[in-house]
N, C-alpha and C. Protein backbone atom coordinates (compact mmCIF):
# COMPACT_ATOMS: atom_id res chain seq x y z
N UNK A 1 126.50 94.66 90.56
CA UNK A 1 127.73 94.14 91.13
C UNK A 1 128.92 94.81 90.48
N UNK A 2 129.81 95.21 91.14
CA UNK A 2 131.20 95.54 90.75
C UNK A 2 132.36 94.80 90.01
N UNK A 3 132.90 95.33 89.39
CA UNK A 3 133.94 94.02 88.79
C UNK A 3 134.75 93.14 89.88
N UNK A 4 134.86 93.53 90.59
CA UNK A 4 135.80 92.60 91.91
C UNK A 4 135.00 91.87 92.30
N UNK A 5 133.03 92.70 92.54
CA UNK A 5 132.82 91.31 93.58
C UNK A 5 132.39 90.65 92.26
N UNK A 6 132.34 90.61 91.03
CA UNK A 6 131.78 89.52 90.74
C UNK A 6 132.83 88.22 90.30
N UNK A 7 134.02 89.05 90.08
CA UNK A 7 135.47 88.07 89.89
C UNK A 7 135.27 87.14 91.74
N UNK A 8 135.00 87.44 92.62
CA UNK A 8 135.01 87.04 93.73
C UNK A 8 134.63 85.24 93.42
N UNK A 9 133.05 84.82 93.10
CA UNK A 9 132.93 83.75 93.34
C UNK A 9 134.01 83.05 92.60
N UNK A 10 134.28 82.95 91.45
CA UNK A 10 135.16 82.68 90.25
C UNK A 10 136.42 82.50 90.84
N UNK A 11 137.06 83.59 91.42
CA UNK A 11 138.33 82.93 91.85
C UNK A 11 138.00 81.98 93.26
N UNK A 12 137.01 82.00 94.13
CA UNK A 12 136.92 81.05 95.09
C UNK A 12 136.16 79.66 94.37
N UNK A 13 135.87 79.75 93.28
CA UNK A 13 135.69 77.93 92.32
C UNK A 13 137.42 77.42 92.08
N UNK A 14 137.94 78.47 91.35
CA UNK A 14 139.32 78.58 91.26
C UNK A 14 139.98 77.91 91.65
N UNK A 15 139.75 78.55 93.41
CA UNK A 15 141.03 77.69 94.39
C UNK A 15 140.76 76.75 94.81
N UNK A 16 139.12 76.71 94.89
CA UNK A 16 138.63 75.36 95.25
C UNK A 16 139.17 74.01 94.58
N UNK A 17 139.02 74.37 93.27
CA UNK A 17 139.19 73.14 92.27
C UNK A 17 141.04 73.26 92.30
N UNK A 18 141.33 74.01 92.20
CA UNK A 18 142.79 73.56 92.24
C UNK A 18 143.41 72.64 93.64
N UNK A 19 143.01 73.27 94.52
CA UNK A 19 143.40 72.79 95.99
C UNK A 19 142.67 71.14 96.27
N UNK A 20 141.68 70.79 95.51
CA UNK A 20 141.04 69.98 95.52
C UNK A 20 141.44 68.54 94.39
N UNK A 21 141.20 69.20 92.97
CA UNK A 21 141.68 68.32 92.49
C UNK A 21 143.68 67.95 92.81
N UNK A 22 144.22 69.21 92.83
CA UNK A 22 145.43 69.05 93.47
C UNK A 22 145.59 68.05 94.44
N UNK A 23 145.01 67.98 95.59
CA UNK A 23 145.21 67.20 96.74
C UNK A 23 144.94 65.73 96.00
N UNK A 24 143.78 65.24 95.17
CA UNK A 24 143.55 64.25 94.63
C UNK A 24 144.97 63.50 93.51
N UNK A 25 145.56 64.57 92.66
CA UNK A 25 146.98 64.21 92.11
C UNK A 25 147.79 63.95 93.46
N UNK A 26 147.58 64.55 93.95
CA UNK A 26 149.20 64.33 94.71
C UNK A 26 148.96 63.34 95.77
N UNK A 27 147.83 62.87 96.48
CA UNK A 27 147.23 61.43 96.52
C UNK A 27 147.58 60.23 95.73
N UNK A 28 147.02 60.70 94.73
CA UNK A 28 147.54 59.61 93.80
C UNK A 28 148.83 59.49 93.20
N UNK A 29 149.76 60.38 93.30
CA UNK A 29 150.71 59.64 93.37
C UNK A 29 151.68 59.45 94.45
N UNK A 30 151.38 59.63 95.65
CA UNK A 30 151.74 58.60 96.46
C UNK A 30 151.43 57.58 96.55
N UNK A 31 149.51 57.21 96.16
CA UNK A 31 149.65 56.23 96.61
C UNK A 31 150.62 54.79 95.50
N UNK A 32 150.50 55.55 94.45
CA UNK A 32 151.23 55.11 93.17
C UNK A 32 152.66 54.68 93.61
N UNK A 33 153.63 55.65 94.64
CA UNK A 33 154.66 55.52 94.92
C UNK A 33 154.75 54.01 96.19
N UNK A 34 153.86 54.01 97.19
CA UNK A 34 153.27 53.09 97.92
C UNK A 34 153.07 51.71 97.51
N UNK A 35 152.43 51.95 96.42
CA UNK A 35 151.93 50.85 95.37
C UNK A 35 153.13 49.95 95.18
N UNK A 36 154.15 50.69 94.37
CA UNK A 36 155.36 49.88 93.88
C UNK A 36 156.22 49.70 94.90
N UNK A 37 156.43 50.41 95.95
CA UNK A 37 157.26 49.92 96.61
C UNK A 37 156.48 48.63 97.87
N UNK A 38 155.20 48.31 97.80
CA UNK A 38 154.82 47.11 98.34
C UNK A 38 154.88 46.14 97.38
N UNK A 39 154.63 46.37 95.94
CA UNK A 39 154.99 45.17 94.96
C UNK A 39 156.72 45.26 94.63
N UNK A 40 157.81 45.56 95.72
CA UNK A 40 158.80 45.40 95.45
C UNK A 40 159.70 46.25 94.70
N UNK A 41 159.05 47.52 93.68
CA UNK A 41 159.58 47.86 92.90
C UNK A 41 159.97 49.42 93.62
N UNK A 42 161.23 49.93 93.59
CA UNK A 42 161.52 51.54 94.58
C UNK A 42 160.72 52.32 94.14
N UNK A 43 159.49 52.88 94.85
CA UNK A 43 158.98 53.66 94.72
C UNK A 43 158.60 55.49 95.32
N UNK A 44 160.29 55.50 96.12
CA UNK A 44 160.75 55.83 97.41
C UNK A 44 160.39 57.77 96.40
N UNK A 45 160.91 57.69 94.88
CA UNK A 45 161.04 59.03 94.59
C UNK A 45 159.43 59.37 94.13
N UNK A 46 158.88 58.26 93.89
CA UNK A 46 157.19 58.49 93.38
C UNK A 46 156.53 59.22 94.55
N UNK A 47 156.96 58.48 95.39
CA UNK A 47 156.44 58.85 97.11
C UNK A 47 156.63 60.28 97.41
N UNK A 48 158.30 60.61 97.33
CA UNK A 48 158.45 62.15 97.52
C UNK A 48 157.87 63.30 97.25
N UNK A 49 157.57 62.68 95.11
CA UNK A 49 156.71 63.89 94.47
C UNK A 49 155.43 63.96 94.61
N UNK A 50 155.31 62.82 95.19
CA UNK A 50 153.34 63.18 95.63
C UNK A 50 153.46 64.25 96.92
N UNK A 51 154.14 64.07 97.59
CA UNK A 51 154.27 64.83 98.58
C UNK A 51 154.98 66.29 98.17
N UNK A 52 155.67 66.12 97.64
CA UNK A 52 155.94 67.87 97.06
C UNK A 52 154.86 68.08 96.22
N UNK A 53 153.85 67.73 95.35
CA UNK A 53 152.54 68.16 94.82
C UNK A 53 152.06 68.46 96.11
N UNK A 54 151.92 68.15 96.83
CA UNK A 54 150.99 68.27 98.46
C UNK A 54 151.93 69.57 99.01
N UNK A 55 152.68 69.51 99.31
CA UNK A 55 153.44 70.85 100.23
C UNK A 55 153.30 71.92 99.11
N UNK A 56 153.25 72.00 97.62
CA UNK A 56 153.18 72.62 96.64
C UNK A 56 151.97 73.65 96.09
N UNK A 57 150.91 72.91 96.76
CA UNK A 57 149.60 73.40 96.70
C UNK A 57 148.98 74.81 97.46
N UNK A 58 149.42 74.69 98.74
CA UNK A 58 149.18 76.27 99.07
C UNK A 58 150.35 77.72 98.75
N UNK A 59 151.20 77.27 97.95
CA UNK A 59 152.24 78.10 97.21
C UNK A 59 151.30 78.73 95.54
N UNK A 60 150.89 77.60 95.13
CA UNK A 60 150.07 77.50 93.93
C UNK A 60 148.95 78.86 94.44
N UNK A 61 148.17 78.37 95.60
CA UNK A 61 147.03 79.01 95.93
C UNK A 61 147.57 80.74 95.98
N UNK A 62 148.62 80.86 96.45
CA UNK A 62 149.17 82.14 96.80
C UNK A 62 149.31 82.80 95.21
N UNK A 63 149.76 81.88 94.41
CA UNK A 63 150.28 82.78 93.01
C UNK A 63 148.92 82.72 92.54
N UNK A 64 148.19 82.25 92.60
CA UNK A 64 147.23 82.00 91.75
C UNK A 64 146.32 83.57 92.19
N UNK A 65 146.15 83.65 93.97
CA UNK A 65 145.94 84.73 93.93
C UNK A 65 146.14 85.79 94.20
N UNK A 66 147.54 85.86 94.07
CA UNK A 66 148.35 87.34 93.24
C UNK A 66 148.12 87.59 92.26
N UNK A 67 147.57 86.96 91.25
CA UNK A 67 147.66 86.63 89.96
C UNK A 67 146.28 87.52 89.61
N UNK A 68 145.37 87.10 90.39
CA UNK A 68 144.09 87.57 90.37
C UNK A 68 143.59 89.23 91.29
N UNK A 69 144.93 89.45 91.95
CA UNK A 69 144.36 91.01 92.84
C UNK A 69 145.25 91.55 92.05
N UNK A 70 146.56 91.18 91.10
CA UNK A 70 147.08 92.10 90.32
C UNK A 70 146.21 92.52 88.77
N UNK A 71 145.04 91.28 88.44
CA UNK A 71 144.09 91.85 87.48
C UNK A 71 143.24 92.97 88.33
N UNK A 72 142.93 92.21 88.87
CA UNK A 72 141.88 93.42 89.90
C UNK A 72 142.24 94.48 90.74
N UNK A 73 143.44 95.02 90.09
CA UNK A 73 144.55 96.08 90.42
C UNK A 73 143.74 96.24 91.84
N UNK A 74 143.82 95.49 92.69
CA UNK A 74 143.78 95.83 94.43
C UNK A 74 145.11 95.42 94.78
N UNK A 75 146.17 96.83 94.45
CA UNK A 75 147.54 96.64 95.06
C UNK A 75 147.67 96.22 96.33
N UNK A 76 146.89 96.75 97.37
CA UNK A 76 146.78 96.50 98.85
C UNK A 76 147.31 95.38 98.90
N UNK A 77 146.41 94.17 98.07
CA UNK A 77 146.24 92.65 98.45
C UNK A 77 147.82 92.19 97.97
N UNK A 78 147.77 92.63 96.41
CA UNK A 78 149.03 92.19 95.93
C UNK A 78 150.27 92.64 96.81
N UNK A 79 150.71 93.36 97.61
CA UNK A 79 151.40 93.40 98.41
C UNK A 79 151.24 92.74 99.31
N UNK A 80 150.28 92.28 100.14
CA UNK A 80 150.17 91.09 101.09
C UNK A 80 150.49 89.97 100.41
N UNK A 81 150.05 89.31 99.32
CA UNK A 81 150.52 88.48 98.92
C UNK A 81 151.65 87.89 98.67
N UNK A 82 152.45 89.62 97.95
CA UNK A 82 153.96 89.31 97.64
C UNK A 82 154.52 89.24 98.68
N UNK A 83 154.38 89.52 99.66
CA UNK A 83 154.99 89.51 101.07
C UNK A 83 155.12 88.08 101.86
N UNK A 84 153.67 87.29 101.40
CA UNK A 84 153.47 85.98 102.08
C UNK A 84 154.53 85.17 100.99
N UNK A 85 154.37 85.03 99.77
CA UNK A 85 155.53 84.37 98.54
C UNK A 85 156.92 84.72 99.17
N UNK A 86 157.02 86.24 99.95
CA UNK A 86 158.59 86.73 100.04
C UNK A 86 158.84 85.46 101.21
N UNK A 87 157.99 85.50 102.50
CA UNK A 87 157.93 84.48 103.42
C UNK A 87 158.45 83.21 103.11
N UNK A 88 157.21 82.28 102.50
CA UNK A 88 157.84 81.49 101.90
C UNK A 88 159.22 80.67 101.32
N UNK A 89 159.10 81.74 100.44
CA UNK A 89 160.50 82.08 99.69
C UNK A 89 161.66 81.74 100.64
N UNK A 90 161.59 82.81 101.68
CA UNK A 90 163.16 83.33 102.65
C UNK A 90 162.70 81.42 103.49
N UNK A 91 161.75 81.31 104.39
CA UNK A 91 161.53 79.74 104.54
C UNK A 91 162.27 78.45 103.79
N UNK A 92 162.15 78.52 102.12
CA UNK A 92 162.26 77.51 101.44
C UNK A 92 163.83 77.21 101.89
N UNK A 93 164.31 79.07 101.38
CA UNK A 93 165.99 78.87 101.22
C UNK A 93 166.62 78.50 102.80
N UNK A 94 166.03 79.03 104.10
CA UNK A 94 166.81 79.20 105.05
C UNK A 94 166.78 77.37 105.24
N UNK A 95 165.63 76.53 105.20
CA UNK A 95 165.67 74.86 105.32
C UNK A 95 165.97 74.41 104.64
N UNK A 96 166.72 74.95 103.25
CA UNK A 96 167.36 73.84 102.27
C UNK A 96 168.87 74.27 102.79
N UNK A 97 169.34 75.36 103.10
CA UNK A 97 170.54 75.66 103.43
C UNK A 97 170.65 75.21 105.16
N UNK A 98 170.05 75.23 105.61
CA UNK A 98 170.33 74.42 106.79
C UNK A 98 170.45 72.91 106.69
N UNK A 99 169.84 72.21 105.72
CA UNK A 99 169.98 70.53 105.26
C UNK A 99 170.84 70.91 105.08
N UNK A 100 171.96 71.18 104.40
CA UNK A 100 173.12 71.29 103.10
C UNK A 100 173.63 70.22 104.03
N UNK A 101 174.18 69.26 103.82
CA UNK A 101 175.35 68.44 104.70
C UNK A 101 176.47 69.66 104.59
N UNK A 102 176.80 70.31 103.98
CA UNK A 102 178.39 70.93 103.23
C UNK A 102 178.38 72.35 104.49
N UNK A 103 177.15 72.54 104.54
CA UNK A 103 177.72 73.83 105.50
C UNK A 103 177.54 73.33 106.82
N UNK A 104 177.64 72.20 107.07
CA UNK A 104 177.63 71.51 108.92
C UNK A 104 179.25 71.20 109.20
């Protein structure tokens, strides 16, 4: 086996367990956020960050493997990658600057 394919299974345990146990944190703390705000107590921002752990997770998956085709110097990939992060990226800013109340 080659050094890439054998890094192969390894980074697909990798993303598995991150994307996985990830989804399980960010579960739990919504439901944490849920929790308190049915026993009365605001749980409105607990709620949010479970959900940004959740929207957060396939961003993770992306660095994680850039992270891993820039060890395994397969530039090819790392340019697809940086390209999908650039995506992202230009995404994050164009919907936070369209919320702005200030520029409506």
């Amino acid at each position: 086996m080659t050094g890439t394919a054998a890094k192969g299974p390894r980074l697909e345990s990798l993303l598995a367990g991150l994307l996985r146990y990830g989804t399980w944190l960010a579960s739990a703390v919504t439901g944490a956020g849920l929790a308190m705000s049915l026993a009365g107590v605001e749980g409105t921002d607990v709620v949010a960050a479970g959900v940004a752990l959740l929207i957060a997770l396939p961003v993770l998956r992306v660095l994680v493997m850039l992270g891993a085709f820039i060890l395994n110097r397969d530039y090819r990939l790392v340019i697809v990658a940086a390209v999908v992060l650039m995506i992202i990226l230009a995404g994050l800013v164009i919907g936070l600057s369209s919320s702005n109340p200030l520029t409506h």
